[in-house]
N, C-alpha and C. Protein backbone atom coordinates (compact mmCIF):
# COMPACT_ATOMS: atom_id res chain seq x y z
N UNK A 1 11.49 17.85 8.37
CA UNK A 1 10.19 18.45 8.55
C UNK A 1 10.20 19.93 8.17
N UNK A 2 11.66 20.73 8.41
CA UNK A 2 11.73 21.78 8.47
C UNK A 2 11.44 22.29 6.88
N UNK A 3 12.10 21.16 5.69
CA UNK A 3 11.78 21.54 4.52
C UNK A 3 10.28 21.00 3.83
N UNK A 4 9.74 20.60 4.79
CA UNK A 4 7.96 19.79 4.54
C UNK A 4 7.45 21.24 4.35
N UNK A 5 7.03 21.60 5.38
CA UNK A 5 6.67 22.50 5.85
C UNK A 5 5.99 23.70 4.97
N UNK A 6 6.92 24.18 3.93
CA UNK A 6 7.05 25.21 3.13
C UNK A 6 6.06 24.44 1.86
N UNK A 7 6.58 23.54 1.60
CA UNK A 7 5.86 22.56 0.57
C UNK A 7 4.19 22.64 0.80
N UNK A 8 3.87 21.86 2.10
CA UNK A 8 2.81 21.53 2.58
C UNK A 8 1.94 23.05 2.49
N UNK A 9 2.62 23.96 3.13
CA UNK A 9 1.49 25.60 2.70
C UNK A 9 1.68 26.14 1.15
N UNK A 10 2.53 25.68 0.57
CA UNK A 10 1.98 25.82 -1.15
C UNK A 10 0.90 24.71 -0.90
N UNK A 11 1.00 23.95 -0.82
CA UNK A 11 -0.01 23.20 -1.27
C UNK A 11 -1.41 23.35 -0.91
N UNK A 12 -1.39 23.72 0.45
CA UNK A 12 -2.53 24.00 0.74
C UNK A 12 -3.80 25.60 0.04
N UNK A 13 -1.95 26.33 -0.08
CA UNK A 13 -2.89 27.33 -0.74
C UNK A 13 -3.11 27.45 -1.95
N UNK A 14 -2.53 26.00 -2.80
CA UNK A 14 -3.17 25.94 -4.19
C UNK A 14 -4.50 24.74 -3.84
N UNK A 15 -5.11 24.55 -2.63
CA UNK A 15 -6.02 23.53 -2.90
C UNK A 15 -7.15 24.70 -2.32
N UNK A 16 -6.74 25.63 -1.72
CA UNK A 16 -7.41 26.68 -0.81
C UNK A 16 -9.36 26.78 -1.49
N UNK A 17 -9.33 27.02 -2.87
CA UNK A 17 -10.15 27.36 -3.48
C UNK A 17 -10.79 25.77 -4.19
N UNK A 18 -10.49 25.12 -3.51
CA UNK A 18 -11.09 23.54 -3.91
C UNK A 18 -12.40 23.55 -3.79
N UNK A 19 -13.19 22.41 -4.50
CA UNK A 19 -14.42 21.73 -3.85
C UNK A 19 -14.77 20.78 -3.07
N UNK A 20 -15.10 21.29 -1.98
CA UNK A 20 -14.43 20.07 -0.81
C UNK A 20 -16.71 19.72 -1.10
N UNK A 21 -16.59 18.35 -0.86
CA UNK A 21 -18.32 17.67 -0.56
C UNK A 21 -18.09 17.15 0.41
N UNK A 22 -19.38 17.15 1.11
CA UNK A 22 -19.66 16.66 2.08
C UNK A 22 -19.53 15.04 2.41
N UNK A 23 -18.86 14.03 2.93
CA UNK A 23 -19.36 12.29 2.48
C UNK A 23 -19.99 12.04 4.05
N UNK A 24 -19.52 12.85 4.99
CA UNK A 24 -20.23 12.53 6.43
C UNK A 24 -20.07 13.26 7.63
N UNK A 25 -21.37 13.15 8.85
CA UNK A 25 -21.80 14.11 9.41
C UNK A 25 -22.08 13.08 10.34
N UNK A 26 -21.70 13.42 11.87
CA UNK A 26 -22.10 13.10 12.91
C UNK A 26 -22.36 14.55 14.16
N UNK A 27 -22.57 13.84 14.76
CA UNK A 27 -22.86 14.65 16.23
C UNK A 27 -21.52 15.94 16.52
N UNK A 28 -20.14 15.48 16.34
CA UNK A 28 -19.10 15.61 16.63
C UNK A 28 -18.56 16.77 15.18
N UNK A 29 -18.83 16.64 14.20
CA UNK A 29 -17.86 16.85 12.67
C UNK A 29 -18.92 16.51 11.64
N UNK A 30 -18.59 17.62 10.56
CA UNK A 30 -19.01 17.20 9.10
C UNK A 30 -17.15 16.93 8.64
N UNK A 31 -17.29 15.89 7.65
CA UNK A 31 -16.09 16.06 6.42
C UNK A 31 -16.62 15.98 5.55
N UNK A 32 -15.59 16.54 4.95
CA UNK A 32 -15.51 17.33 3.64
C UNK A 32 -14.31 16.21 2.73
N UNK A 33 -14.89 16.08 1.06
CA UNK A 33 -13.46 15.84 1.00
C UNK A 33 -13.31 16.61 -0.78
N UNK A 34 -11.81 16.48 -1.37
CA UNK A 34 -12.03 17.32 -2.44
C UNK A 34 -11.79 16.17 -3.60
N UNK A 35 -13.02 15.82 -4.20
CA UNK A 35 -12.41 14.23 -5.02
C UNK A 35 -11.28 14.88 -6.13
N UNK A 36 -11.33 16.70 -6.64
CA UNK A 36 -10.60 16.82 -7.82
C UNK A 36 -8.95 16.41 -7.27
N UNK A 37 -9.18 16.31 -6.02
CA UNK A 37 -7.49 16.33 -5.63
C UNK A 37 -6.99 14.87 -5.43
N UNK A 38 -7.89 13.66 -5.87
CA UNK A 38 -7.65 12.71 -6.03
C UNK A 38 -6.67 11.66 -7.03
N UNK A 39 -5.74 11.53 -6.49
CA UNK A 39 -4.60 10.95 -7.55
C UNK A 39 -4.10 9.38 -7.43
N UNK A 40 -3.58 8.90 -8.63
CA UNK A 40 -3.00 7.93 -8.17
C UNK A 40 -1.32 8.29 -8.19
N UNK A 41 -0.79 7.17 -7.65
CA UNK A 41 0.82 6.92 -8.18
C UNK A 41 0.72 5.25 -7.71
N UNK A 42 0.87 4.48 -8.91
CA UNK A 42 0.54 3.04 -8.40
C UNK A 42 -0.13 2.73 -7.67
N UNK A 43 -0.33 1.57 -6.65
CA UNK A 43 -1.35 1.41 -5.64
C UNK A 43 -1.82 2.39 -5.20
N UNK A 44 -0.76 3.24 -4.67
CA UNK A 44 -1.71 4.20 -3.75
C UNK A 44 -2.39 5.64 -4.35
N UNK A 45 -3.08 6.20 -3.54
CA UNK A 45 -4.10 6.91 -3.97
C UNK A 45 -3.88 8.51 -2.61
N UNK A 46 -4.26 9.50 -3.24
CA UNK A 46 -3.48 10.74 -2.67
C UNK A 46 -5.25 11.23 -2.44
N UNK A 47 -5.12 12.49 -1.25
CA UNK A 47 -6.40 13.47 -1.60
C UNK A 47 -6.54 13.80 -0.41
N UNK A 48 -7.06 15.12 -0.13
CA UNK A 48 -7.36 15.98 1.04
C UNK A 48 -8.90 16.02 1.29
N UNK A 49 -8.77 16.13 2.90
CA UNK A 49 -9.76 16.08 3.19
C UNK A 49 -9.90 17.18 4.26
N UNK A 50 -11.27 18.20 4.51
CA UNK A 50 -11.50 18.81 5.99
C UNK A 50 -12.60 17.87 6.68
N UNK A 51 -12.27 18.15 7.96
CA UNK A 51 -12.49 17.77 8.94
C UNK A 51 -13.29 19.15 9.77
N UNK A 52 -14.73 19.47 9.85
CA UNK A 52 -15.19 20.56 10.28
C UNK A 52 -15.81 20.22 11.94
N UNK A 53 -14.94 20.79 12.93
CA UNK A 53 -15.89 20.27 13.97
C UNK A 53 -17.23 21.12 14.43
N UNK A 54 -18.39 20.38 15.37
CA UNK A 54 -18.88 21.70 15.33
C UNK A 54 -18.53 22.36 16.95
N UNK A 55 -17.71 21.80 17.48
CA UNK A 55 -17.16 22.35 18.44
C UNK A 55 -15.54 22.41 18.48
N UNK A 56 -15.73 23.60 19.66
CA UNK A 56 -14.03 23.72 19.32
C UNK A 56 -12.87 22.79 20.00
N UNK A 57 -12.01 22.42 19.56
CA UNK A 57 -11.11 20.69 19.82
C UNK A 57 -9.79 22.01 20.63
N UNK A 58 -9.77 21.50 21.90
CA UNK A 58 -8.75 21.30 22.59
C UNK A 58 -7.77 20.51 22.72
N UNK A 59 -7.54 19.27 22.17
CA UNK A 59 -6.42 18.78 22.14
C UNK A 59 -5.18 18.34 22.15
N UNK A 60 -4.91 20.15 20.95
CA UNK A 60 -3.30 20.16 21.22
C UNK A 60 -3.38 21.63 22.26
N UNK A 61 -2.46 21.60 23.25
CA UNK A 61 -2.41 22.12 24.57
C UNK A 61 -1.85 23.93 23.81
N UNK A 62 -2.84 24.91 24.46
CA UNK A 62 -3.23 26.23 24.07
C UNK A 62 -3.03 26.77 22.36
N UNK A 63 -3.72 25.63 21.51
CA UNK A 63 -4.14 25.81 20.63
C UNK A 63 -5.66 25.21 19.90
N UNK A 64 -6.59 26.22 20.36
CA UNK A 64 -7.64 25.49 20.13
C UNK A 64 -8.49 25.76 18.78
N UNK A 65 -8.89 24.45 18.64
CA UNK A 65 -9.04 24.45 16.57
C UNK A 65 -10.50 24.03 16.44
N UNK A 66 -11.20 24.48 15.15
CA UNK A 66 -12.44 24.19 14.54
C UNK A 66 -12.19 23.18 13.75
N UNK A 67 -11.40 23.19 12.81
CA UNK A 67 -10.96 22.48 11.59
C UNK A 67 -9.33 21.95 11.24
N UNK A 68 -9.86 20.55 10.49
CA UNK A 68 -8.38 20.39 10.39
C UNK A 68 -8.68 19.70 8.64
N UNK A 69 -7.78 20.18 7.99
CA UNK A 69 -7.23 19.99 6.41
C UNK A 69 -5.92 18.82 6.29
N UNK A 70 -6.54 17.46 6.00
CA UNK A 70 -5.87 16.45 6.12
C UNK A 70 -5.05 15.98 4.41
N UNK A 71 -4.26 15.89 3.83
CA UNK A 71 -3.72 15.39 2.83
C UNK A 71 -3.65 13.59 3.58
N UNK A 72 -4.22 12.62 2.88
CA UNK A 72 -4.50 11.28 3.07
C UNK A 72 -3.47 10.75 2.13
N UNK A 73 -3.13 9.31 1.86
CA UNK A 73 -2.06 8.72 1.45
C UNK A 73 -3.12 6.62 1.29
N UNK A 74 -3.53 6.64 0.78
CA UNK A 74 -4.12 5.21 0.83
C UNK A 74 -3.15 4.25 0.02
N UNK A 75 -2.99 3.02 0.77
CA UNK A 75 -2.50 1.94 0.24
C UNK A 75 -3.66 1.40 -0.37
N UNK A 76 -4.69 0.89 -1.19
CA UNK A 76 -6.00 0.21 -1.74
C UNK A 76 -5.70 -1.45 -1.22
N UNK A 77 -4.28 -1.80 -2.16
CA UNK A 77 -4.32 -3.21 -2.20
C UNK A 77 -3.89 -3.55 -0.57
N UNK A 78 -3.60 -3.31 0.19
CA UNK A 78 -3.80 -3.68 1.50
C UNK A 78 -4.36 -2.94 2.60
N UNK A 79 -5.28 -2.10 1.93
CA UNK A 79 -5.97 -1.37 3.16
C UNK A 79 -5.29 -0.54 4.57
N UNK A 80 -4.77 -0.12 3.58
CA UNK A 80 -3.84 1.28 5.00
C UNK A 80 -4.01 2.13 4.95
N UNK A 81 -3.37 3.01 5.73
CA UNK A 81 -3.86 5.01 5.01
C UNK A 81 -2.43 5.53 6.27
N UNK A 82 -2.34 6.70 5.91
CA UNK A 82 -1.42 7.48 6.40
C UNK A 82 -1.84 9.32 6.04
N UNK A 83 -1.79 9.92 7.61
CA UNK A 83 -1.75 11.43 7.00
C UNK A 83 -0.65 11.84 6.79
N UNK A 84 -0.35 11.88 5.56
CA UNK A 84 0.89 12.33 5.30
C UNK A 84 0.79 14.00 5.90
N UNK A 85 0.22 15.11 6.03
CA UNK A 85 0.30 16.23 6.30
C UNK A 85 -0.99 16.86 6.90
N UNK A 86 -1.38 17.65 8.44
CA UNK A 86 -2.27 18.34 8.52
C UNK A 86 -2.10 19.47 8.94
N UNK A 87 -3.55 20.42 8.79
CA UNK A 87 -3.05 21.57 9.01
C UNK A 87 -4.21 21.81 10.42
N UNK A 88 -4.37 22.81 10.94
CA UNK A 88 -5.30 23.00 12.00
C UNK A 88 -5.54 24.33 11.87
N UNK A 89 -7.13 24.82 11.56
CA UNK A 89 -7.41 26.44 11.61
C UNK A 89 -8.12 26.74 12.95
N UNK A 90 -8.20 27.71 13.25
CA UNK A 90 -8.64 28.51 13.94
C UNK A 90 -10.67 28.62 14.11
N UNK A 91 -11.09 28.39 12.35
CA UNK A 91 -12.18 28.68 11.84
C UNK A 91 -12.45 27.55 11.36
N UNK A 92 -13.79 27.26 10.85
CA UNK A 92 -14.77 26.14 10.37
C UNK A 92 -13.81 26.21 8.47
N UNK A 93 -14.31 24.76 8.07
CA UNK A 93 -13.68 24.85 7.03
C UNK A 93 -12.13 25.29 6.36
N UNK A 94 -11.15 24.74 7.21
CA UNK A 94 -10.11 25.45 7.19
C UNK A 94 -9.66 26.88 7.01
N UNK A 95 -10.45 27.54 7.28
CA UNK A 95 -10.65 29.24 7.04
C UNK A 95 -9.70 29.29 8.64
N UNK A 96 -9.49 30.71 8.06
CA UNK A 96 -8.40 31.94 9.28
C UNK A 96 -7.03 31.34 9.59
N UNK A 97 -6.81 31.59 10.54
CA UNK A 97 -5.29 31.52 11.33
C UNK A 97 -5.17 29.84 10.96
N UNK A 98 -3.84 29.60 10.08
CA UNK A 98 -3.65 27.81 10.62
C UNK A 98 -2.79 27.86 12.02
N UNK A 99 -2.92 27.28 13.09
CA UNK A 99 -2.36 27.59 14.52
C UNK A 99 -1.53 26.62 14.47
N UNK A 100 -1.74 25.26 13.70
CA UNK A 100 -0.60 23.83 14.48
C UNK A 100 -0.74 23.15 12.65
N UNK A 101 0.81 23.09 12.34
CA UNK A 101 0.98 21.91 10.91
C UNK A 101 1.86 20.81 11.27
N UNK A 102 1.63 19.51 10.69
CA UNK A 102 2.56 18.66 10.61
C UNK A 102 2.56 17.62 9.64
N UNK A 103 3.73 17.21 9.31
CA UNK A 103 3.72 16.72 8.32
C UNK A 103 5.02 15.18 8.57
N UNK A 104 4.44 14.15 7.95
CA UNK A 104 5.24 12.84 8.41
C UNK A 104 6.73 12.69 6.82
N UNK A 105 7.51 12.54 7.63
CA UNK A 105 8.73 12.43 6.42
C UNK A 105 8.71 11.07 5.85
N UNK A 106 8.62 10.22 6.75
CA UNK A 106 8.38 8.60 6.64
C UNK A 106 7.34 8.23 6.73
N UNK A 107 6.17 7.34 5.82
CA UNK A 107 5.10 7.01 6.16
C UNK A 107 5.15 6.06 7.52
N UNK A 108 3.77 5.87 7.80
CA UNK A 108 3.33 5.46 9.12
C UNK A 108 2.04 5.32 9.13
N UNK A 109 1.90 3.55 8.38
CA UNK A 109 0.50 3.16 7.83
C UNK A 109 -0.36 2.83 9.04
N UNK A 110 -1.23 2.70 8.85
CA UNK A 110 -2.65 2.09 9.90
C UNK A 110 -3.40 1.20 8.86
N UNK A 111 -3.88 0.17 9.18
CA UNK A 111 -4.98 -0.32 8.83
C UNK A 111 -6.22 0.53 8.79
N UNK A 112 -6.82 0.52 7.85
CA UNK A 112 -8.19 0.72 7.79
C UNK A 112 -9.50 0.19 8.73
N UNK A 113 -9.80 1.20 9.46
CA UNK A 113 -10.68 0.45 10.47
C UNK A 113 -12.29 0.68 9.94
N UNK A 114 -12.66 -0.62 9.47
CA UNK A 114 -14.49 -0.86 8.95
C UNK A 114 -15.00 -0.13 10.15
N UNK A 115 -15.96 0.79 9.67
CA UNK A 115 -17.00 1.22 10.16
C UNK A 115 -16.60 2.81 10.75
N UNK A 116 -15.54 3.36 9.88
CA UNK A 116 -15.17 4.98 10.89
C UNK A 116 -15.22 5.87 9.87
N UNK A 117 -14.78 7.20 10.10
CA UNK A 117 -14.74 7.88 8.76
C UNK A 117 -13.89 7.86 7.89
N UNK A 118 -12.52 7.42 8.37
CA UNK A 118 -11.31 7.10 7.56
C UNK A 118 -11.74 6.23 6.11
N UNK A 119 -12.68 5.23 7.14
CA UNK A 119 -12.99 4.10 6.00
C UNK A 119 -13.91 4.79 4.85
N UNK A 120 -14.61 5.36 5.15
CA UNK A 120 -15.21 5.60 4.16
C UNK A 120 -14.97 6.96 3.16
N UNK A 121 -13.46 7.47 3.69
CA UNK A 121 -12.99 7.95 2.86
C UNK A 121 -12.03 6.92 2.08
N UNK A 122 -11.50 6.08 2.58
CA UNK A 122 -10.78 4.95 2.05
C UNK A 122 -11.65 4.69 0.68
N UNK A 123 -12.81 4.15 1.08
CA UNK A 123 -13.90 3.60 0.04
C UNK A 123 -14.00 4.75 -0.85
N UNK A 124 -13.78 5.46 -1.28
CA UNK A 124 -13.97 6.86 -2.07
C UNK A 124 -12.70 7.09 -2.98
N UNK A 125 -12.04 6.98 -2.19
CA UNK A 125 -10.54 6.98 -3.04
C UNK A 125 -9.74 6.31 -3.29
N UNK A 126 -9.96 4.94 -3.40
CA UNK A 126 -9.96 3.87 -3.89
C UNK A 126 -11.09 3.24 -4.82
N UNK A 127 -12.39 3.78 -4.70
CA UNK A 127 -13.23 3.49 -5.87
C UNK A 127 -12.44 3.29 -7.35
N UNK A 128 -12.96 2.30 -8.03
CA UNK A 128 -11.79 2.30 -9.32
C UNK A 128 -12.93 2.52 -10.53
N UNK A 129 -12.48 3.75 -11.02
CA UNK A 129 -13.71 4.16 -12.18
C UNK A 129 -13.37 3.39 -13.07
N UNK A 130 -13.99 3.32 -14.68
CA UNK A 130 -13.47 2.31 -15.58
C UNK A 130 -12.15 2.61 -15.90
N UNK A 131 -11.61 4.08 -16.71
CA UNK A 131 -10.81 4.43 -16.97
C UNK A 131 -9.83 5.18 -16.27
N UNK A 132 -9.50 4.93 -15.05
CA UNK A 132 -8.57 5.83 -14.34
C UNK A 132 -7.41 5.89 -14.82
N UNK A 133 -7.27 7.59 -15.00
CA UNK A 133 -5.79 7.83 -14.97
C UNK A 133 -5.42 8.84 -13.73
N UNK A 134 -4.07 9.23 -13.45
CA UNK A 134 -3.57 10.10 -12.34
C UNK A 134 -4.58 11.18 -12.41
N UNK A 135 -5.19 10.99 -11.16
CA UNK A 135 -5.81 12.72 -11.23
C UNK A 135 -7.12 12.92 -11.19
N UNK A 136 -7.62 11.63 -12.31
CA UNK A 136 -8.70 11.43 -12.54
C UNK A 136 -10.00 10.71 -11.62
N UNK A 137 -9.61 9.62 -10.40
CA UNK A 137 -10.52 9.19 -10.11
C UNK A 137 -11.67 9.82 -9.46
N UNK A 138 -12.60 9.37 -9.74
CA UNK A 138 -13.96 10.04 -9.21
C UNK A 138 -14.57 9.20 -7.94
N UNK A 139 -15.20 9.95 -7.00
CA UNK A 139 -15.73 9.36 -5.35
C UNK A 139 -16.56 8.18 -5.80
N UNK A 140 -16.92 6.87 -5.12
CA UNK A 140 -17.82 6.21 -5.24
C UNK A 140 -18.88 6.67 -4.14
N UNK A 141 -20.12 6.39 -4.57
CA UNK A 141 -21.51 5.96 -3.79
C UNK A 141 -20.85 5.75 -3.00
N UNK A 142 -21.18 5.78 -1.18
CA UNK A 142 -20.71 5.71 0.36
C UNK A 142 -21.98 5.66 1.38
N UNK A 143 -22.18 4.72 1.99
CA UNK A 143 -23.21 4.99 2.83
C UNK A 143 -22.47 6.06 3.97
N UNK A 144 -22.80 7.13 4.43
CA UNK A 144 -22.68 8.34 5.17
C UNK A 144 -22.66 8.26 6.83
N UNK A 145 -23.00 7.21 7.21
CA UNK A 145 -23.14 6.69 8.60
C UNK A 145 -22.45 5.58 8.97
N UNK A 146 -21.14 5.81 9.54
CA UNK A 146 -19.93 4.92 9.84
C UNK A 146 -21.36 4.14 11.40
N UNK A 147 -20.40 2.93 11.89
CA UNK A 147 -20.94 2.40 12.89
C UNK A 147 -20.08 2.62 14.36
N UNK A 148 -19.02 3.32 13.78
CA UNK A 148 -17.67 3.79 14.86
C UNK A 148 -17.82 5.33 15.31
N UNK A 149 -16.95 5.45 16.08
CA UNK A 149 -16.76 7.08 16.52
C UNK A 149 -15.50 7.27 15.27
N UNK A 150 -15.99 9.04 15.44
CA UNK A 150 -15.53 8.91 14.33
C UNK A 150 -13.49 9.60 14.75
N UNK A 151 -12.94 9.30 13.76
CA UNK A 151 -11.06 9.46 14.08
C UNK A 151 -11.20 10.56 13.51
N UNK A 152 -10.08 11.10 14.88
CA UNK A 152 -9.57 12.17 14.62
C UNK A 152 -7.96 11.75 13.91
N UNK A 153 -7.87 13.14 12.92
CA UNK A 153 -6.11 12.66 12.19
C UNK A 153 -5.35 12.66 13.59
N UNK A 154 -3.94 12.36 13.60
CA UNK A 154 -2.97 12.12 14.05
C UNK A 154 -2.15 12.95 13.78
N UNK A 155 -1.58 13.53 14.75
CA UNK A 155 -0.88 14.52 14.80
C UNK A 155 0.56 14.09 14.40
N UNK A 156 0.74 14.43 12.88
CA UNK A 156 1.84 14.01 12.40
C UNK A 156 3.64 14.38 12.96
């Protein structure tokens, strides 16, 4: 983890200046996600997402967060996902202090659960344009209103 770590904040601060869109908004959170950071490597499918709450998340114990900046990991052909890495700010939109990172060395899939926000980032980055190559895929159409509460990442 100790050598994740270093990796995971390059990365973040080369995605820093991304275009994160909006795909959904409840009571609780807007997300955000950034389709340019969308990749393949065989089945699976790579891409970050924020997570904006509009209140502040107590959770992890005397670190309290607005936002969290998720790097996602999708299996397509069997419907899984994994956060491979998150970060937690201080501020809306991953802006200011990151207070709490983690990052998984070994994946640690979940099923895709119909009707949450996971899923319908699932459905987005797994959309299969005609011509995909690495890098290239683009978001599909998403209806914006899961029928679930919506998941919080997992504290890797």
């Amino acid at each position: 983890m100790k050598r994740l770590l270093p990796a995971i904040l390059l990365l973040t601060a080369l995605h820093a200046h991304a275009d994160f869109v909006k795909y959904h908004e409840d009571d609780e959170m807007v997300s955000y996600l950034d389709a340019a950071s969308i990749t393949r490597e065989g089945r699976e499918l790579r891409m970050w997402t924020i997570d904006d709450y509009k209140q502040t998340q107590t959770d992890i114990p005397n670190k309290p967060y607005r936002s969290v900046k998720s790097h996602w990991t999708f299996d397509c052909a069997k419907r899984l996902s994994d956060v491979m890495a998150a970060l937690y700010y201080m501020e809306g939109m991953a802006q200011g202090e990151s207070i709490h990172a983690g990052a998984v060395s070994e994946r640690q899939w979940d099923k895709v659960t119909p009707g949450t926000v996971g899923e319908l980032a699932f459905k987005v980055a797994c959309a299969k344009p005609a011509a995909a190559k690495p890098g290239s895929a683009k978001p599909a159409a998403v209806n914006p209103t899961p029928t679930k509460p919506a998941e919080k990442p997992r504290t890797p």
